[in-house]
C-alpha atoms as a PDB file:
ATOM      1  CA  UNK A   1      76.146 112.677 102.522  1.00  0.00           C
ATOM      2  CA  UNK A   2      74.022 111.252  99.961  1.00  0.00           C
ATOM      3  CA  UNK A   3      71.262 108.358  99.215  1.00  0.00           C
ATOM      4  CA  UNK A   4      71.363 106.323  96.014  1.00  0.00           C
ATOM      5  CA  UNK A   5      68.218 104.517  95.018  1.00  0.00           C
ATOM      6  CA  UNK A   6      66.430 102.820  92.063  1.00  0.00           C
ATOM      7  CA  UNK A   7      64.161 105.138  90.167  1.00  0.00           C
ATOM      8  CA  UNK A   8      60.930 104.945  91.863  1.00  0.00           C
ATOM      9  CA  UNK A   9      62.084 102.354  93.734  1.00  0.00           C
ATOM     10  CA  UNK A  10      64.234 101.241  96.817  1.00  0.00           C
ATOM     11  CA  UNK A  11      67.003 102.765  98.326  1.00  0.00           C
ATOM     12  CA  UNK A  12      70.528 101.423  97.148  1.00  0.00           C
ATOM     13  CA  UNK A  13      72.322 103.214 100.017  1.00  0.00           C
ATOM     14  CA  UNK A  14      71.658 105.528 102.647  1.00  0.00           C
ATOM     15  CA  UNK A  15      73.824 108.206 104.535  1.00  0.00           C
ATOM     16  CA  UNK A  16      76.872 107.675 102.437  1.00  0.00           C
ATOM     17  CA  UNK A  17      79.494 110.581 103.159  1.00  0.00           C
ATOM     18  CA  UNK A  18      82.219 111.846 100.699  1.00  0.00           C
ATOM     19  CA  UNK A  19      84.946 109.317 100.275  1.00  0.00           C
ATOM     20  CA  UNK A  20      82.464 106.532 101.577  1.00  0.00           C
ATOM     21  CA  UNK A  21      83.018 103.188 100.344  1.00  0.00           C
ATOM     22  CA  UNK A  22      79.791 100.933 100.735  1.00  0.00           C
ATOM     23  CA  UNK A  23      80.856  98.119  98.873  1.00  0.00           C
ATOM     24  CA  UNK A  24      78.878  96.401  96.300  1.00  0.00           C
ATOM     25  CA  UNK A  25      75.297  95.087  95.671  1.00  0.00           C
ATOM     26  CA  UNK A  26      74.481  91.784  93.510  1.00  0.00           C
ATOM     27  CA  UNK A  27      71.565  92.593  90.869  1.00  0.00           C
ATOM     28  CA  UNK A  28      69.943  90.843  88.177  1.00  0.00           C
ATOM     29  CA  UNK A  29      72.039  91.609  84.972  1.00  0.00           C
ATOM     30  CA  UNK A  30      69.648  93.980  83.183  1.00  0.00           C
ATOM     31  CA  UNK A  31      69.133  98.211  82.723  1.00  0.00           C
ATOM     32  CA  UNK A  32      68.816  99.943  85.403  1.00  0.00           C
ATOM     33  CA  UNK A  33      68.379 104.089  86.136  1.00  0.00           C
ATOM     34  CA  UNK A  34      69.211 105.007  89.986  1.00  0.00           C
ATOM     35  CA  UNK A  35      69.286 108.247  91.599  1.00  0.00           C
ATOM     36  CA  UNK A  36      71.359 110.485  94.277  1.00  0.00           C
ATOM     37  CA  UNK A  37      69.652 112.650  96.211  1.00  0.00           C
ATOM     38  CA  UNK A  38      71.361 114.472  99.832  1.00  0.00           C
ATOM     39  CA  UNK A  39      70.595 112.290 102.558  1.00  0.00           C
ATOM     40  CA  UNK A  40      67.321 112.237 104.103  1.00  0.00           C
ATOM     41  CA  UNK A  41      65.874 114.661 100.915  1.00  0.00           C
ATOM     42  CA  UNK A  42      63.678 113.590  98.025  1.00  0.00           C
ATOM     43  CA  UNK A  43      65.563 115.872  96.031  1.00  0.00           C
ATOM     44  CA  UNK A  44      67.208 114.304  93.296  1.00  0.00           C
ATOM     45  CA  UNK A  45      70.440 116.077  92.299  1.00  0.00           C
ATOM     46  CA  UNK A  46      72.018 113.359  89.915  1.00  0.00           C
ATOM     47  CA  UNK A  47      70.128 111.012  87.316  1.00  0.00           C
ATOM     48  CA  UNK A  48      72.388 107.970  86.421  1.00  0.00           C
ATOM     49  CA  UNK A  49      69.888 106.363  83.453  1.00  0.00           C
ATOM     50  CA  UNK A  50      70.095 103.493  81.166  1.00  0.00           C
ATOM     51  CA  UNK A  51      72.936 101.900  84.139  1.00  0.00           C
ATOM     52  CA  UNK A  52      73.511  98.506  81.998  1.00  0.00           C
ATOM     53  CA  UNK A  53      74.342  95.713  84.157  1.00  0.00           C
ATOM     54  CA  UNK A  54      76.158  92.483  82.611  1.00  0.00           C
ATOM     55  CA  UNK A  55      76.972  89.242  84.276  1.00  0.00           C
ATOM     56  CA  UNK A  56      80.201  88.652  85.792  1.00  0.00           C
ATOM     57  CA  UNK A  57      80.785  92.760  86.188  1.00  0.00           C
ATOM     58  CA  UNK A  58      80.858  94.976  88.970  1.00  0.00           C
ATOM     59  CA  UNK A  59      80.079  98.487  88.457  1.00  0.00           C
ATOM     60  CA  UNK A  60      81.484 101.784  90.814  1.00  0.00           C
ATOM     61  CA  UNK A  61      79.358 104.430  90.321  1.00  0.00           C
ATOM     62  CA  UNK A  62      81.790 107.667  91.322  1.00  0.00           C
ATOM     63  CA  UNK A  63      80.368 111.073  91.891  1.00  0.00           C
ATOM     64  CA  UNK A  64      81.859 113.738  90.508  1.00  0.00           C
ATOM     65  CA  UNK A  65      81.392 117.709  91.131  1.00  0.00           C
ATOM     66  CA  UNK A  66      79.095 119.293  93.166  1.00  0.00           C
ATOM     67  CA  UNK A  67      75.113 119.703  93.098  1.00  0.00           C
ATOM     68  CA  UNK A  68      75.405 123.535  94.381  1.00  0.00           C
ATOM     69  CA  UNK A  69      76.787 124.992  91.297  1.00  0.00           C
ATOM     70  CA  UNK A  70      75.097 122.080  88.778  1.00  0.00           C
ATOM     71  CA  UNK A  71      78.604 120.697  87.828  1.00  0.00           C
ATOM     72  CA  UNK A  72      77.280 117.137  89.578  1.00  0.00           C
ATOM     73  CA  UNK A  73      77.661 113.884  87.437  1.00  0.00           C
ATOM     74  CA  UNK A  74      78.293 110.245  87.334  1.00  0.00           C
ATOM     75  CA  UNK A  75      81.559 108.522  86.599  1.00  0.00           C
ATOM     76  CA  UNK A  76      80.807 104.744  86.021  1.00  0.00           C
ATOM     77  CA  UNK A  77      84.065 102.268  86.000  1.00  0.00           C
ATOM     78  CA  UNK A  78      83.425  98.627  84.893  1.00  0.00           C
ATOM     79  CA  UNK A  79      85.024  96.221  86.179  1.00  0.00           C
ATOM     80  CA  UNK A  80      84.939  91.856  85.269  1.00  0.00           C
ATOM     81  CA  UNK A  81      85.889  89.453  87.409  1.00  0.00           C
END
């Protein structure tokens, strides 16, 4: 399980297990960079920077791989409604 929050800032999501889906989130269009880290660990195991957030879009952010052999990264699907 995993949290995703804003750089420095809030958490996103907490406690989200493999194959979770938490739904979605309305932001501010704008750049963001968020973070994964293993739930309930200030250990950040994935970076997702310059996350570039456009009205009328909603963005998935998939994680791919895992953080104990470094393979970890961030599939981002875009999607416009």
């Amino acid at each position: 399980a995993v949290d995703v929050t804003v750089n420095n800032g809030p958490f996103l999501f907490t406690n989200v297990a493999f194959r979770q889906n938490e739904g979605y989130l309305t932001a501010d269009p704008g750049t963001y960079s968020a973070q994964v880290r293993p739930a309930g660990d200030a250990q950040v195991v994935l970076n997702v920077p310059s996350l570039t957030l456009n009205g009328g879009t909603a963005v998935t952010i998939f994680a791919v791989g895992r953080a104990s052999n470094g393979s970890l990264d961030a599939l981002l699907v875009t999607d416009r409604y």
